[in-house]
Every structure is written in structure tokens, then in C-alpha cells.
C-alpha atoms as a PDB file:
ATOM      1  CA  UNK A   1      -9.149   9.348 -23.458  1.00  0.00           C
ATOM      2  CA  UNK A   2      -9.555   9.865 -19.599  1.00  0.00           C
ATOM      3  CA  UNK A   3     -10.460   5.945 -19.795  1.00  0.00           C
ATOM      4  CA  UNK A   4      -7.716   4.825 -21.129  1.00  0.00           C
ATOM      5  CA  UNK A   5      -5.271   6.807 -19.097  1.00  0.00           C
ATOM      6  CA  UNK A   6      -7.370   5.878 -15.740  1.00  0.00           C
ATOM      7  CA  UNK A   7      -6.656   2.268 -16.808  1.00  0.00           C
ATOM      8  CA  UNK A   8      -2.667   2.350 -17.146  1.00  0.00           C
ATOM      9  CA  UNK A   9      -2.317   4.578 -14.172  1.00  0.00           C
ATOM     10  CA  UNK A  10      -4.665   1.575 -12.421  1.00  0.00           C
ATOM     11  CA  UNK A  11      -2.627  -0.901 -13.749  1.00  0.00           C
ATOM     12  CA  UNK A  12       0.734   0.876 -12.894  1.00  0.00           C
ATOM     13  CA  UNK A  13      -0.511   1.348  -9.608  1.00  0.00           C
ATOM     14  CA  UNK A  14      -2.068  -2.162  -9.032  1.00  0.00           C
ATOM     15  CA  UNK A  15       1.221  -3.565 -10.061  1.00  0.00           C
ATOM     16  CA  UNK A  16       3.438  -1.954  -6.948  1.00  0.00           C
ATOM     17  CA  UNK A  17       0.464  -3.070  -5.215  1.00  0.00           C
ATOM     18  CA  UNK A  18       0.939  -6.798  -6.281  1.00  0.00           C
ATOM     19  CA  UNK A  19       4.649  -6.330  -5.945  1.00  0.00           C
ATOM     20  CA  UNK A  20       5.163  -4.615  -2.287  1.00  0.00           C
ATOM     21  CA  UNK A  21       4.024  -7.172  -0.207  1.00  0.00           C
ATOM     22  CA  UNK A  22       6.050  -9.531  -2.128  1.00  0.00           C
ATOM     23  CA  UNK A  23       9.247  -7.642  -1.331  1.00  0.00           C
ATOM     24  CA  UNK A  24       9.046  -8.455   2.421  1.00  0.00           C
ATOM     25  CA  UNK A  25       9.296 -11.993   1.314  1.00  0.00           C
ATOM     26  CA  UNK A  26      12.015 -11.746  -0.902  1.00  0.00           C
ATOM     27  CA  UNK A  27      14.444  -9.239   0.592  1.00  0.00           C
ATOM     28  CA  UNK A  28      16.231 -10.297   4.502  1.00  0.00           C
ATOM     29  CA  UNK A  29      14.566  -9.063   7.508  1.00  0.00           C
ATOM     30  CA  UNK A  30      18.135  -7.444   8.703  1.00  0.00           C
ATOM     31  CA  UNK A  31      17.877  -5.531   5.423  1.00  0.00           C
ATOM     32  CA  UNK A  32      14.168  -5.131   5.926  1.00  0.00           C
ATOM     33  CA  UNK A  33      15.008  -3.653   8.939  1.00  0.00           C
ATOM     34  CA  UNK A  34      17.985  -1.452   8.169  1.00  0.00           C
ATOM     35  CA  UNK A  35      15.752   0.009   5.489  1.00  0.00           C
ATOM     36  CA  UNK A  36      12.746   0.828   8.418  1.00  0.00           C
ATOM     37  CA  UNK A  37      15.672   2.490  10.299  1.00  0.00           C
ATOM     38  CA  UNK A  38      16.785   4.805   7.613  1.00  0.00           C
ATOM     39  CA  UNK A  39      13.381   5.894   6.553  1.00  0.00           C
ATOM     40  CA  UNK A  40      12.851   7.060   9.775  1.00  0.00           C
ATOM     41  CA  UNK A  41      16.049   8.435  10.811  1.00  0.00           C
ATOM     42  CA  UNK A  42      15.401  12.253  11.756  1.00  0.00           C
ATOM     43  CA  UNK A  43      17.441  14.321   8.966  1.00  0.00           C
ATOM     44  CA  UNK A  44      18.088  18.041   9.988  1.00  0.00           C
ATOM     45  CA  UNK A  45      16.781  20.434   7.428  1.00  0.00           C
ATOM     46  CA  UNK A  46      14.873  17.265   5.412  1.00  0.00           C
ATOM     47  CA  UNK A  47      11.223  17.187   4.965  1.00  0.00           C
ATOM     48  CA  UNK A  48       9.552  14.403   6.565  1.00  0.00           C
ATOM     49  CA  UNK A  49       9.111  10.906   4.018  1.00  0.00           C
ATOM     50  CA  UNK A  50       5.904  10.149   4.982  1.00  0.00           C
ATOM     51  CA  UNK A  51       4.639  13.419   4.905  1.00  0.00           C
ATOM     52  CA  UNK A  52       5.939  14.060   1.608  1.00  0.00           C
ATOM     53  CA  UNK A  53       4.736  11.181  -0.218  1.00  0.00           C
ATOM     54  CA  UNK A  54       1.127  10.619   1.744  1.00  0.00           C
ATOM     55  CA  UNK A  55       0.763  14.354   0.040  1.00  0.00           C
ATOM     56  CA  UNK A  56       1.983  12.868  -3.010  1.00  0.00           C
ATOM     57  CA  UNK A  57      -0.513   9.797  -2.738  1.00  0.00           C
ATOM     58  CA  UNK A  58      -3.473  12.072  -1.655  1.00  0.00           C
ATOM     59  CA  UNK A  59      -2.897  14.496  -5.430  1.00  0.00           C
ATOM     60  CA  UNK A  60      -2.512  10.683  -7.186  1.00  0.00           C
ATOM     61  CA  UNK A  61      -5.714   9.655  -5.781  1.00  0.00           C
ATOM     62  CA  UNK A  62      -7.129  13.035  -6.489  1.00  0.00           C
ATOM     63  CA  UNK A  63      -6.431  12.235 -10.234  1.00  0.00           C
ATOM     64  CA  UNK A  64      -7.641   9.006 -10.464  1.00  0.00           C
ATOM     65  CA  UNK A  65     -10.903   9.957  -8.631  1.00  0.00           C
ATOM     66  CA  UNK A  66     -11.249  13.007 -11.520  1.00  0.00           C
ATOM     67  CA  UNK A  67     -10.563  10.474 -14.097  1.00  0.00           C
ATOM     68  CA  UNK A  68     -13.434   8.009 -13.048  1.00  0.00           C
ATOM     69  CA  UNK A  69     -15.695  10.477 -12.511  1.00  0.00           C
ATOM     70  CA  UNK A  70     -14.949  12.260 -16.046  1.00  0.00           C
ATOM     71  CA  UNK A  71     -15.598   8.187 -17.363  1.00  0.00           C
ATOM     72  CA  UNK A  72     -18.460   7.704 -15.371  1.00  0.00           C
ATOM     73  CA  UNK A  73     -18.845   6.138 -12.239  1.00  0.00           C
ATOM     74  CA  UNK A  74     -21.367   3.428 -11.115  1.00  0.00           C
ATOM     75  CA  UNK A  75     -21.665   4.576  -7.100  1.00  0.00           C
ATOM     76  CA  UNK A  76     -22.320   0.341  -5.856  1.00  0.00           C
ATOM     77  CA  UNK A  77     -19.489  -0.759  -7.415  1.00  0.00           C
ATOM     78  CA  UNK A  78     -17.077   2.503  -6.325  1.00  0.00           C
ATOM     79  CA  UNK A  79     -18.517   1.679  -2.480  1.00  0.00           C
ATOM     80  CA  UNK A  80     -18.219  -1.871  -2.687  1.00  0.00           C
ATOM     81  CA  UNK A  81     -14.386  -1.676  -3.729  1.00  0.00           C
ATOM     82  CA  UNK A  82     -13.869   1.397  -1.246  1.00  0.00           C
ATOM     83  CA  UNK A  83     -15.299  -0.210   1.646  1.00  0.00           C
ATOM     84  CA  UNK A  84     -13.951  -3.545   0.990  1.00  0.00           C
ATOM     85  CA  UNK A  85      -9.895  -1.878   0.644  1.00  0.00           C
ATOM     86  CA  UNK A  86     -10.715  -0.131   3.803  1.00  0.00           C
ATOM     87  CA  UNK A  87     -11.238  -3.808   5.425  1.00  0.00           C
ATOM     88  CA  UNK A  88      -8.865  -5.894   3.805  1.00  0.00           C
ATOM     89  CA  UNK A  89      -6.693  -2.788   5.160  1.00  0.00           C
ATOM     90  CA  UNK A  90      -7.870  -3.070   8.629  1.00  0.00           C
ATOM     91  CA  UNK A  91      -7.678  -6.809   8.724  1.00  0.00           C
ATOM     92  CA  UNK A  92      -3.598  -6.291   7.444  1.00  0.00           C
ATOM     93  CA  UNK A  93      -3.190  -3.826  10.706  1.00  0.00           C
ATOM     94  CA  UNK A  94      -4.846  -6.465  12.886  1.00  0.00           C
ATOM     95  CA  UNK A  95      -2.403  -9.463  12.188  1.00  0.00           C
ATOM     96  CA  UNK A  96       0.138  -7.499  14.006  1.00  0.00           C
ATOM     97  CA  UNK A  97      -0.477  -7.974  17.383  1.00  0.00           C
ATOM     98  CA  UNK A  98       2.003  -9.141  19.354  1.00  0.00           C
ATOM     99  CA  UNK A  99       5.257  -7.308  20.177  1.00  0.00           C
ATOM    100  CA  UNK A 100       8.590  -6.786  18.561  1.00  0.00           C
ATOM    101  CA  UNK A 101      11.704  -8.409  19.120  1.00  0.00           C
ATOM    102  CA  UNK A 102      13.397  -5.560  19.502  1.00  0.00           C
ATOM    103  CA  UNK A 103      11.655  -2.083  19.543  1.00  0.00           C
ATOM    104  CA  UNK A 104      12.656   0.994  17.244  1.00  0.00           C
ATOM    105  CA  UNK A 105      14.945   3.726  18.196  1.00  0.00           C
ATOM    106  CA  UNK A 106      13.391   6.405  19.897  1.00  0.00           C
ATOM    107  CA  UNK A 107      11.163   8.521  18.908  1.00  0.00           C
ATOM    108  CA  UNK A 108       8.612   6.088  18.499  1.00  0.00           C
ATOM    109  CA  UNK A 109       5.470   6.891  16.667  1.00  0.00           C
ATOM    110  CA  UNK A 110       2.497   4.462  16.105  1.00  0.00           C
ATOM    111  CA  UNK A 111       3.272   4.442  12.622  1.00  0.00           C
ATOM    112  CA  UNK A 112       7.111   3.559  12.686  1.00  0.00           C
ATOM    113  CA  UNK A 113       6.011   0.706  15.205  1.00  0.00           C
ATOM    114  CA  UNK A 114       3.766  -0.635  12.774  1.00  0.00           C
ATOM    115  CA  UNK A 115       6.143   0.073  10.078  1.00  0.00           C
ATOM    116  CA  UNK A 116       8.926  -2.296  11.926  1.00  0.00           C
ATOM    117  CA  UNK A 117       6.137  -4.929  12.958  1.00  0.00           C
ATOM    118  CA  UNK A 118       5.312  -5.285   9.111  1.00  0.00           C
ATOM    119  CA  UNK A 119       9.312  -5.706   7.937  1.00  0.00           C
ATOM    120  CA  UNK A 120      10.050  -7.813  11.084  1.00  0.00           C
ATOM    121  CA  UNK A 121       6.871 -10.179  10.878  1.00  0.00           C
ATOM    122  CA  UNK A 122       5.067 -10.629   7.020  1.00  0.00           C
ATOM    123  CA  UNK A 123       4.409 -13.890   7.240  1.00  0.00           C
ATOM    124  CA  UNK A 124       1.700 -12.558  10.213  1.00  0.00           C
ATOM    125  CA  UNK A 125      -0.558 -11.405   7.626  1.00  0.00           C
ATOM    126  CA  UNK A 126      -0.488 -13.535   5.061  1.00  0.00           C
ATOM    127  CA  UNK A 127      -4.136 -13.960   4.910  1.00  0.00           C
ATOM    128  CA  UNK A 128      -4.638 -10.582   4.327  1.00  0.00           C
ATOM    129  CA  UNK A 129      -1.585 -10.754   1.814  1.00  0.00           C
ATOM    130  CA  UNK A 130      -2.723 -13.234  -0.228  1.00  0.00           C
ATOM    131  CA  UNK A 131      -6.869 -11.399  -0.352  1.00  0.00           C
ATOM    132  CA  UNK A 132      -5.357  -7.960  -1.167  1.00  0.00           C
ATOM    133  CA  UNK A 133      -2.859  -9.881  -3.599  1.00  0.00           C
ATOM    134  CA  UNK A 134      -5.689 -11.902  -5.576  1.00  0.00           C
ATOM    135  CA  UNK A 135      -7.708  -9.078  -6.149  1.00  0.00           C
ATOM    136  CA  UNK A 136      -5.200  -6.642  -7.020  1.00  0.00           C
ATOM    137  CA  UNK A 137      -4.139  -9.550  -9.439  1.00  0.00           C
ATOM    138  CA  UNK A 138      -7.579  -9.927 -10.866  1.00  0.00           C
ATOM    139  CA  UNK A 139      -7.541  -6.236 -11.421  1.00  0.00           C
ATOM    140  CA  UNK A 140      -4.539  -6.538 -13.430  1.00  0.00           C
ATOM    141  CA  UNK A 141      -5.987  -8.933 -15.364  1.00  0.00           C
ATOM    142  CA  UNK A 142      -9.369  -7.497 -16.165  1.00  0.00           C
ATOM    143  CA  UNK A 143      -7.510  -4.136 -16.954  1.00  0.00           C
ATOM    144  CA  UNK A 144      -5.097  -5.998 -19.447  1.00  0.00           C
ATOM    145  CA  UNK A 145      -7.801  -7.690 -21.116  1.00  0.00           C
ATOM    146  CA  UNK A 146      -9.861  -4.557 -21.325  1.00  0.00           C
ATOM    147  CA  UNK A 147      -6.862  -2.721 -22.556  1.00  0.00           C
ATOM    148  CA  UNK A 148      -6.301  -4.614 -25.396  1.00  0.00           C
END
């Protein structure tokens, strides 16, 4: 049983995954944009986005790390896919490197800069884009057909 539900919350998950990045394409930068500026617009008396859903995110992966290991877990394969994420991630970060157009209102945090880089510039990563997007697609796939 913890297989099965490890493999639709995978699925579910690798699905935004496939999606997000395809988002950036789709919807306007000035509405990219507009949407940066509200998510970090300081809000008196509101908890902090970010924080709220990386805590969110951490209990998620929390789960699906208790569900593998209640299904067994093969440790080459786990650090293989962990340390390859953590690249494909790092690569993503590094395709930003040149500056804005126009910077973000004040306060400026590393995170909302990079946040505005990604909405202002996608197409700067779309090596990385595409890698992450094949494999999350091929884990959709082999999920689907495992599924079944």
C-alpha cells in the first residue's frame, strides 16, 4: 500500500514539476512579473510565503522519504537521483547570470532576485529546462506504466 501511494504522490508531484517551468513560457513576462511582485510584497500581520510553504515542502518530502523507505530503498539509485537533482538544480541557478532589466523593489533578498531573474529571463535556462523536463517526463512515464 505505501507503494502505491508513494507512486501517485510521485506522479502528482512530477507533474507540477513538468508543468512549472512551462508556465514561464506560456504566461507574459509583465504578468510574470506582477505575480513576483505580489508574492513578495511585505503583508502586515501575514506569515511569510516562502516560509510557509518551504515548511510545507520539507513535511511532503518527509512523507515521501517514509514511504520509500517503508517500500524499500536501493541506496545507488536514491544517491544517483539525489545528487543528480541537486546538479541539474545548480546548473538552473547558474544560467542566470547577468543582471536584470529592472531590479525588484526594495527589500531585496537573494532569493526574490533570483525569483525575478527566473520570470524575467526563462529562455536563459533552457538547457537545464529541457534535462529537468525529460527526466521528470520519463518519470511520469515509468510511474504510469508501473501503475497500471
Amino acid at each position: 500500500m505505501a507503494l502505491l501511494i508513494l507512486k501517485i504522490l510521485l506522479a502528482l508531484y512530477a507533474l507540477q514539476g513538468f508543468i512549472k517551468p512551462l508556465l514561464h513560457f506560456i504566461v507574459k513576462k509583465e504578468r510574470r512579473m506582477k505575480m513576483a511582485e505580489a508574492m513578495y510584497a511585505k503583508k502586515e500581520g501575514k506569515a511569510d510565503v516562502s516560509r510557509l510553504t518551504d515548511g510545507m515542502l520539507y513535511l511532503f518530502c518527509l512523507i515521501l522519504l517514509g514511504l520509500l523507505a517503508s517500500s524499500g530503498i536501493e541506496y545507488l539509485n536514491f544517491t544517483t537521483g539525489f545528487l543528480v537533482g541537486l546538479t541539474a538544480l545548480q546548473l538552473y541557478f547558474h544560467a542566470f547570470n547577468q543582471p536584470l532589466e529592472k531590479q525588484p523593489a526594495p527589500p531585496l533578498t537573494p532569493i526574490k532576485m533570483m525569483s525575478y531573474a527566473i520570470k524575467e529571463m526563462p529562455g536563459k535556462a533552457w538547457v537545464s529546462t529541457l534535462f529537468m523536463s525529460a527526466i521528470l517526463f520519463w518519470c511520469l512515464v515509468m510511474i504510469i506504466l508501473n501503475v497500471i
